[in-house]
Protein backbone atom coordinates (compact mmCIF):
# COMPACT_ATOMS: atom_id res chain seq x y z
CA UNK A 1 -13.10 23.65 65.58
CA UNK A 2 -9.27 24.39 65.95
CA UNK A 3 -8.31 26.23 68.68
CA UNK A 4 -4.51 27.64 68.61
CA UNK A 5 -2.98 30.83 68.91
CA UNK A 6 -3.46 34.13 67.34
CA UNK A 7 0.57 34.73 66.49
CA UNK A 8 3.64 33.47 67.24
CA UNK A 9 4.53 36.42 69.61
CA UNK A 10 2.62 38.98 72.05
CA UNK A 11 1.62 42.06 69.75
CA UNK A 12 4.44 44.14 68.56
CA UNK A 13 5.46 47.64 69.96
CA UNK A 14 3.90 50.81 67.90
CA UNK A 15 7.55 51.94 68.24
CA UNK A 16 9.34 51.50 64.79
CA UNK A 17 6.13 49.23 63.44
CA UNK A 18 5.43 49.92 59.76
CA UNK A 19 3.83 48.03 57.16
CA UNK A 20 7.19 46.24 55.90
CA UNK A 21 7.93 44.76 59.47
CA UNK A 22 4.24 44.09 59.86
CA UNK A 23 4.48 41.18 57.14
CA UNK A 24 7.30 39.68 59.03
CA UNK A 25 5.44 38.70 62.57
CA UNK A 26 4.74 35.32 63.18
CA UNK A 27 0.99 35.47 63.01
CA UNK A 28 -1.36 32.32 62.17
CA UNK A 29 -4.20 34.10 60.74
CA UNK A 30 -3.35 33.87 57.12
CA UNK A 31 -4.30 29.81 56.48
CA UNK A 32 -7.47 30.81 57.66
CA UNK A 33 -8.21 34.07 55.87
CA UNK A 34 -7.08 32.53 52.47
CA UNK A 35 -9.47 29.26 52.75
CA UNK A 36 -12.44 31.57 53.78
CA UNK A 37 -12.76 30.02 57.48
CA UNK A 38 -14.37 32.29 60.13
CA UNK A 39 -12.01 32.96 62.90
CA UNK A 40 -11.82 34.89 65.30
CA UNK A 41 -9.81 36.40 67.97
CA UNK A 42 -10.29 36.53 71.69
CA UNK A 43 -7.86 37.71 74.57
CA UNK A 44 -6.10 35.74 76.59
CA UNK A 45 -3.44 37.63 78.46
CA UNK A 46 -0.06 39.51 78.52
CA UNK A 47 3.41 38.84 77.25
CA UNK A 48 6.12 39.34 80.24
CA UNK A 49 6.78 43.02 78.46
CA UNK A 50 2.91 43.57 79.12
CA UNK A 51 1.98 43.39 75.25
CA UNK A 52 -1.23 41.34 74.52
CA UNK A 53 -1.68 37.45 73.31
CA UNK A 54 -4.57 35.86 71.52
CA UNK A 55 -6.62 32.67 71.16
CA UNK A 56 -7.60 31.80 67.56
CA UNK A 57 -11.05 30.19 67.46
CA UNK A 58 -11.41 28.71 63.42
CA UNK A 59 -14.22 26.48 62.34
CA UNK A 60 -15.29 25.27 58.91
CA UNK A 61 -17.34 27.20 56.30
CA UNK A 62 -20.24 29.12 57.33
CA UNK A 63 -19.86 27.97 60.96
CA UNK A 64 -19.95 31.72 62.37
CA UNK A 65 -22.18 30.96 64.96
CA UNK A 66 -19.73 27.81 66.72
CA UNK A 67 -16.87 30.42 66.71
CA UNK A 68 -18.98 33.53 68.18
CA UNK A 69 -20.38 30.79 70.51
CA UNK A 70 -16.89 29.63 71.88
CA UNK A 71 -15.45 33.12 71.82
CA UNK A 72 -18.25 33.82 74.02
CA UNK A 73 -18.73 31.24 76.82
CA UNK A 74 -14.49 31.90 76.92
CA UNK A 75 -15.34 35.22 77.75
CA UNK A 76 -18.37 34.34 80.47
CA UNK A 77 -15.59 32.25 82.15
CA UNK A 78 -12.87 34.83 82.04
CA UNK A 79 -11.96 38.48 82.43
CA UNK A 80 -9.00 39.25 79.75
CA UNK A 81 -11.33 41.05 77.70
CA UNK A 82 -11.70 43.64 80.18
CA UNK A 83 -8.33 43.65 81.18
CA UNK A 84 -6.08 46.54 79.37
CA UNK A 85 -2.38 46.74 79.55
CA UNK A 86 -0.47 49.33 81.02
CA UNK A 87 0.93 51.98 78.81
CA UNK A 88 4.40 53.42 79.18
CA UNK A 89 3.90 57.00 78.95
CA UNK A 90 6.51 58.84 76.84
C-alpha cells in the first residue's frame, strides 16, 4: 500500500477552471490510473484559502478491498468526510 497525496495543491477554484488548465494541476493520480492500480481518495482537510486536500490510498492489482478497508477505518477515526467548506457566496 502507498499512501501519499491526492495532488500537489488544495482543489482549484471553479472560477476560470476549464478543461485546458485542468491538465496543468499537480495531481498524482495519473501513475496509478495508467498501471490499473485501485486508488482511491479520501479527505483530509482544507487548504488555508478553505479549498479541500486529499489522501491517496493505492495498492497493487485487484487489491480493492485493502484500499476500501484503509479508506474506511481513516474515516472511523476521523471526521473530514463530513466536514464541508465554506462557500463564498457571489
Amino acid at each position: 500500500v502507498i499512501i501519499g497525496l491526492t495532488a500537489g495543491a488544495g482543489a482549484p477554484p471553479v472560477e476560470g477552471l476549464d478543461f485546458a488548465s485542468a491538465l496543468t494541476l499537480p495531481v498524482f493520480t495519473a501513475v496509478w490510473n495508467g498501471l490499473g492500480f485501485p486508488t482511491m481518495s479520501v479527505p483530509i482537510g482544507f487548504t488555508d484559502a478553505g479549498l479541500p486536500v486529499g489522501m491517496q490510498v493505492s495498492a497493487g492489482p485487484w487489491d480493492e478491498a485493502r484500499v476500501l478497508a484503509i479508506g474506511d477505518a481513516y474515516q472511523q477515526l476521523t471526521d473530514w468526510h463530513r466536514a464541508v467548506p465554506t462557500m463564498a457566496v457571489q
